[in-house]
N, C-alpha and C. Protein backbone atom coordinates (compact mmCIF):
# COMPACT_ATOMS: atom_id res chain seq x y z
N UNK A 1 116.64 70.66 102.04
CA UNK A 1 116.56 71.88 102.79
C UNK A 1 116.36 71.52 104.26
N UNK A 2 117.10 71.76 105.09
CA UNK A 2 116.74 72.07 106.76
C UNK A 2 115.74 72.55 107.10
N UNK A 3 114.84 72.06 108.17
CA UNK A 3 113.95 72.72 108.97
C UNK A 3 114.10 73.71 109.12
N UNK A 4 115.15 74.58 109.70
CA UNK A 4 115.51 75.74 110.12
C UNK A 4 114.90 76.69 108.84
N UNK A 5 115.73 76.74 107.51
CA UNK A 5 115.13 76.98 106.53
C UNK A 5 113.96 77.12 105.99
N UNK A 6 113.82 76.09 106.50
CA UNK A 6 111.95 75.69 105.58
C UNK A 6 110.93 76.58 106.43
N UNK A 7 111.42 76.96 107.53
CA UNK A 7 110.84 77.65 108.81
C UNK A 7 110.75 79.33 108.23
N UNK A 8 112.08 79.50 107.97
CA UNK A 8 112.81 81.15 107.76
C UNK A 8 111.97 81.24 106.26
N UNK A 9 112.03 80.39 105.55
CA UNK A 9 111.10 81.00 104.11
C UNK A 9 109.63 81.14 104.08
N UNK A 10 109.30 79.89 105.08
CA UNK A 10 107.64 79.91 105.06
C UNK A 10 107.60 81.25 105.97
N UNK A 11 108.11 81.82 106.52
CA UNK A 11 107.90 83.27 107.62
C UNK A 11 107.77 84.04 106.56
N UNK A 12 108.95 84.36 105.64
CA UNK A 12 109.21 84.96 104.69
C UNK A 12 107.57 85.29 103.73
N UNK A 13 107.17 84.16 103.39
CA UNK A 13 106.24 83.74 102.14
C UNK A 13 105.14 84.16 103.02
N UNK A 14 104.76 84.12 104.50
CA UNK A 14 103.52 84.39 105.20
C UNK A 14 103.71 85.99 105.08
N UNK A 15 104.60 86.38 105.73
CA UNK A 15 104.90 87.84 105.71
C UNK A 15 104.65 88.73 104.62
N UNK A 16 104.98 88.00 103.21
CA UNK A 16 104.46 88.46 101.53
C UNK A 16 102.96 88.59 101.59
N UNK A 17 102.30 87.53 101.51
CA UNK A 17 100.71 87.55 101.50
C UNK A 17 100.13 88.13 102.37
N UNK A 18 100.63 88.41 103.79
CA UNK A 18 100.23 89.19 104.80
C UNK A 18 100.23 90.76 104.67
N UNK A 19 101.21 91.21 103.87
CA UNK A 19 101.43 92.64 103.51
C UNK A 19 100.43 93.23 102.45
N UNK A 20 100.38 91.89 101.21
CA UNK A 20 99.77 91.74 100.22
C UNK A 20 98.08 92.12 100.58
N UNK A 21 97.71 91.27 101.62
CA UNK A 21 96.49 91.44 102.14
C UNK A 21 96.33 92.71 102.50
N UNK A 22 96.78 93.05 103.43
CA UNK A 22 97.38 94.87 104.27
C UNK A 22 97.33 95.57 102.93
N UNK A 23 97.41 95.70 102.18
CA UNK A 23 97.45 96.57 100.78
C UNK A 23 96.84 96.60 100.12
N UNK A 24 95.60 95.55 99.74
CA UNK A 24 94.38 95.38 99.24
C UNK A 24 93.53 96.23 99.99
N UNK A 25 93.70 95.86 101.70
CA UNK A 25 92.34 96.26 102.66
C UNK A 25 92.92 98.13 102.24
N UNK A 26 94.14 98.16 102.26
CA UNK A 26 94.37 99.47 102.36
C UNK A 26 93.78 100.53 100.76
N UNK A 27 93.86 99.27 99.88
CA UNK A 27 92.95 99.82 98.82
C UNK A 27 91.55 100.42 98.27
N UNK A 28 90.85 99.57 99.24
CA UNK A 28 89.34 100.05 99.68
C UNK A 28 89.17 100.70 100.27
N UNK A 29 90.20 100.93 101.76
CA UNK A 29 89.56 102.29 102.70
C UNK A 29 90.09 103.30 102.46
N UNK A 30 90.92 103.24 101.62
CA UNK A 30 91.79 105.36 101.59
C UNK A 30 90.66 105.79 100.61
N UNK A 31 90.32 107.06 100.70
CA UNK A 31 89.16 107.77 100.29
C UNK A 31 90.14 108.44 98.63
N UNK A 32 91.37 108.93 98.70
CA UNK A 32 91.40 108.84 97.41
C UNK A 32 92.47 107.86 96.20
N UNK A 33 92.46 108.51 94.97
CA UNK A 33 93.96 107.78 94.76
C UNK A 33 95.02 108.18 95.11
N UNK A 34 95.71 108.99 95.59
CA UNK A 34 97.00 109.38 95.61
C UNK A 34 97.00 108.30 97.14
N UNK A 35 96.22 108.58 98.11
CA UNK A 35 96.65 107.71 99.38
C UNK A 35 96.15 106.28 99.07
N UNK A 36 95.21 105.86 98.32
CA UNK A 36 95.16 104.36 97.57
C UNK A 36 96.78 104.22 97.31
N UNK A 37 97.22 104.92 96.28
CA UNK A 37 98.37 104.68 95.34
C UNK A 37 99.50 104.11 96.87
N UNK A 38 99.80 105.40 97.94
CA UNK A 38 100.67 105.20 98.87
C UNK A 38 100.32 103.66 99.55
N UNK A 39 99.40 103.29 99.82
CA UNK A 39 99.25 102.31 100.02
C UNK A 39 99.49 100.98 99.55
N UNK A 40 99.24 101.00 98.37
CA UNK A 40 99.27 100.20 97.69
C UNK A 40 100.99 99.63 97.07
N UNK A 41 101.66 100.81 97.18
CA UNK A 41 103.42 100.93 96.32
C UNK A 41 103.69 100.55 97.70
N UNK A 42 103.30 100.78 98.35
CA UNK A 42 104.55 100.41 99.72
C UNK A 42 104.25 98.79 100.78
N UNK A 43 103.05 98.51 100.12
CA UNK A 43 102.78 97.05 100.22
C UNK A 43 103.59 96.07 99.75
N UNK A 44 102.77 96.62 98.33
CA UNK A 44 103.07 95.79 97.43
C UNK A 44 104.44 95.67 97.35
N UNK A 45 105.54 96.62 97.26
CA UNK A 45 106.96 96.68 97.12
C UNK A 45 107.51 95.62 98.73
N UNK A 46 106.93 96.25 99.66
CA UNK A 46 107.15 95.00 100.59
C UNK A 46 106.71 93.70 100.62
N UNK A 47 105.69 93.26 100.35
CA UNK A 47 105.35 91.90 99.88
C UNK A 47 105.27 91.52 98.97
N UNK A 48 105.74 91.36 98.03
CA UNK A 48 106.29 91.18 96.65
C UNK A 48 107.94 90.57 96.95
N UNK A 49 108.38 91.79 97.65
CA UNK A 49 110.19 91.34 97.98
C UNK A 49 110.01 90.38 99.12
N UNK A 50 109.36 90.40 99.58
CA UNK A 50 109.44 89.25 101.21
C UNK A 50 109.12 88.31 100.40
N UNK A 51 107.94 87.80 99.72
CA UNK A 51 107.61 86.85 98.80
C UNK A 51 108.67 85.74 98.08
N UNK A 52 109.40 86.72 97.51
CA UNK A 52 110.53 86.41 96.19
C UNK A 52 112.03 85.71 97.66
N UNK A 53 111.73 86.52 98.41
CA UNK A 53 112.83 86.23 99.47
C UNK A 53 112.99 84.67 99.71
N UNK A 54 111.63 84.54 100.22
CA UNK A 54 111.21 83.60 100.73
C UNK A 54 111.47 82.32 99.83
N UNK A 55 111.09 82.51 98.33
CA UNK A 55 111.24 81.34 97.29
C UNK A 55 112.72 81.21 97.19
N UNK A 56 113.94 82.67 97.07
CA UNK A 56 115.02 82.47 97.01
C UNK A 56 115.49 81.29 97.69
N UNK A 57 115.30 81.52 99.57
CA UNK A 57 115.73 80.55 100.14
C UNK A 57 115.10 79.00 99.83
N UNK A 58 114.31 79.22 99.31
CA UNK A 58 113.79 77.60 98.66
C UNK A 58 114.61 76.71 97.90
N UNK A 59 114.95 77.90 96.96
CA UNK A 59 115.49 77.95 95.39
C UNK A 59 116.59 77.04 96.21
N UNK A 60 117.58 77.62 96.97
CA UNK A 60 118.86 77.08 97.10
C UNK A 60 120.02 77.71 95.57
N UNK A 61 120.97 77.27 95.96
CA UNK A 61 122.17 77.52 95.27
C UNK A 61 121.94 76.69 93.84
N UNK A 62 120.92 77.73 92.79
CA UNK A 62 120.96 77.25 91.57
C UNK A 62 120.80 78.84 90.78
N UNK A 63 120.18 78.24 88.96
CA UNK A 63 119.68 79.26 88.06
C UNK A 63 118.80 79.91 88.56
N UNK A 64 117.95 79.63 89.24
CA UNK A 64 116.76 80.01 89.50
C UNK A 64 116.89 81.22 90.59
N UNK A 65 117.92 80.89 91.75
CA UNK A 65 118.22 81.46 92.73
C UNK A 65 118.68 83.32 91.83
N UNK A 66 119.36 83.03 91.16
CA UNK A 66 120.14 84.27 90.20
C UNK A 66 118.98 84.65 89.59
N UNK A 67 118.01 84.32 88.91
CA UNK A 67 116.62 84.94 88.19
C UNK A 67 115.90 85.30 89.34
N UNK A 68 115.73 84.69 90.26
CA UNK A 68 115.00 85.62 91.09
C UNK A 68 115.78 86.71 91.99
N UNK A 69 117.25 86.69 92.45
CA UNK A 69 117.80 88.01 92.66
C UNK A 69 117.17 88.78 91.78
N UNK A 70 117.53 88.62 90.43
CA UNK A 70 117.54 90.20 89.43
C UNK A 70 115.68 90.63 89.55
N UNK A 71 114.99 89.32 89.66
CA UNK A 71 113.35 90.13 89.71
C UNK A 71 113.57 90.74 90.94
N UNK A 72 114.23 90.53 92.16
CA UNK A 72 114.15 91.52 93.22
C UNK A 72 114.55 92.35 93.62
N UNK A 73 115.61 92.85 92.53
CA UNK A 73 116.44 93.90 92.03
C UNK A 73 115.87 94.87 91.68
N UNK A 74 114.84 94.50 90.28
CA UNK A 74 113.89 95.47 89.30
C UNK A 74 112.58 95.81 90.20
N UNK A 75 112.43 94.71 91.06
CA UNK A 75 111.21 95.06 91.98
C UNK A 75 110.91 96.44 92.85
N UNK A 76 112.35 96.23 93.22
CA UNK A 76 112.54 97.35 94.76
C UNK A 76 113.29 98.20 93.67
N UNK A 77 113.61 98.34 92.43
CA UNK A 77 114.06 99.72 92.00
C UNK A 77 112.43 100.22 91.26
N UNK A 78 111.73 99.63 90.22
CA UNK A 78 110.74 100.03 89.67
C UNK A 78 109.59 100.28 90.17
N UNK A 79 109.43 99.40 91.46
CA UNK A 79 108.29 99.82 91.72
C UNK A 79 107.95 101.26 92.56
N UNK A 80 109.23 101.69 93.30
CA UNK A 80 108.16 102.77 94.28
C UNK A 80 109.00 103.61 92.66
N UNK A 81 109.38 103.67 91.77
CA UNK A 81 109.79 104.52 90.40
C UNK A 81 108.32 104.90 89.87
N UNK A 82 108.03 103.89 89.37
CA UNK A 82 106.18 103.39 88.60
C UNK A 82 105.07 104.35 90.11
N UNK A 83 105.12 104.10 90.93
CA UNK A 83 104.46 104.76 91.98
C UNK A 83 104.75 106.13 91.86
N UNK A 84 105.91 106.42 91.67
CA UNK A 84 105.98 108.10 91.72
C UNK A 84 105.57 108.96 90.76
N UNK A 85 105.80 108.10 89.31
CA UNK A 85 105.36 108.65 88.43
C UNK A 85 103.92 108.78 88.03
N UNK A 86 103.03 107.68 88.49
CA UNK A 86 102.11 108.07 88.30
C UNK A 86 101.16 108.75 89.57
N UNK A 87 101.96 108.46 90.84
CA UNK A 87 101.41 109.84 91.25
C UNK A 87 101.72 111.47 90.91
N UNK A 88 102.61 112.16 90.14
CA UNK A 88 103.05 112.87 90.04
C UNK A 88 102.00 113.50 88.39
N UNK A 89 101.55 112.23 87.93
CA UNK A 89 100.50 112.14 86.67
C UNK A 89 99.22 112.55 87.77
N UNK A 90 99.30 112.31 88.39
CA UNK A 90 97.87 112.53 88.66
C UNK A 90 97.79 113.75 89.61
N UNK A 91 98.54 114.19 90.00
CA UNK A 91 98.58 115.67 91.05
C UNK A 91 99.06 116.60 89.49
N UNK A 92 99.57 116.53 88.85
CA UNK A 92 99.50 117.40 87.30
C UNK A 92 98.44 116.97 86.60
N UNK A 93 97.60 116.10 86.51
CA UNK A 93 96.37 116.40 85.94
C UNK A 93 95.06 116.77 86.48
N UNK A 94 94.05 116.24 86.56
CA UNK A 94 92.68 116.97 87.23
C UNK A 94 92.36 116.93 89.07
N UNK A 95 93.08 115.11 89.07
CA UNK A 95 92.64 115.17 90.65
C UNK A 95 93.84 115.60 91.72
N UNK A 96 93.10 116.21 92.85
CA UNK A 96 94.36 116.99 93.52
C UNK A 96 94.20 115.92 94.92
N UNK A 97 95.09 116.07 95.70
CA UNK A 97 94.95 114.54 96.74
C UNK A 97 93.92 115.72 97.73
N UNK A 98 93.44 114.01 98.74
CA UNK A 98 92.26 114.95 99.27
C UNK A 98 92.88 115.75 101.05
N UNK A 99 92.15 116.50 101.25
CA UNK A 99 93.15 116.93 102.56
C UNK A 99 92.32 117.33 103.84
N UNK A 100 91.47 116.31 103.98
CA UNK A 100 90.38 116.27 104.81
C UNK A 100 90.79 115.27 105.90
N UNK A 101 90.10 114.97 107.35
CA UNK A 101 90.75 114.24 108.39
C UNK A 101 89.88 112.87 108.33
N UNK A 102 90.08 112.66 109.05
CA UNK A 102 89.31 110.98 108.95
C UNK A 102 88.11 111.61 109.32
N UNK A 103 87.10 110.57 109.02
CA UNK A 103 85.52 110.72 109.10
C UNK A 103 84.71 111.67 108.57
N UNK A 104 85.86 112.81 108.07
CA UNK A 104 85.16 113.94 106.74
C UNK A 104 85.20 112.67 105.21
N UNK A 105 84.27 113.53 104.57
CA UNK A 105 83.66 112.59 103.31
C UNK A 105 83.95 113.87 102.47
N UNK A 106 84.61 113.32 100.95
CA UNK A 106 84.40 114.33 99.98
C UNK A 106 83.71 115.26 99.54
């Protein structure tokens, strides 16, 4: 692999765990689930795919390269899918999202 490369994936792979992080912190401070949930699907769906990106270009021109296309295929179709549905479970069942401004408390 070229420097150039090894450069463009490790960006790639920092950029994954960096989002990853951003989506955790974003897990603790949203006050409910539905804005947990937003947080969390639109992280995770971005660093997850930057992640996989990043190994692609590792991979190089093999099997492996083709198994990880299709996980980044199912990634960016299922996940904000799985996100909608179970937010859509949870605004039809008991909790309703909250609609208060920052620094109001439940």
């Amino acid at each position: 692999m070229s420097p150039a490369l090894a450069v463009v994936s490790g960006l790639l792979l920092l950029t994954g765990a960096l989002f990853t992080v951003i989506g955790g912190i974003g897990i603790l401070r949203m006050p409910d689930v539905i804005t947990r949930m937003h947080a969390a699907g639109i992280t995770d769906t971005i660093g997850a795919g930057t992640t996989i990106a990043g190994l692609m270009i590792i991979a190089g021109w093999s099997l492996l390269l083709v198994k990880l296309a299709v996980l980044l295929v199912f990634l960016l179709l299922l996940s904000p899918t799985a996100s909608h549905a179970l937010a859509r479970a949870t605004i039809h069942g008991t909790r309703r999202p909250w609609l208060g401004g920052p620094g109001d408390s439940q």
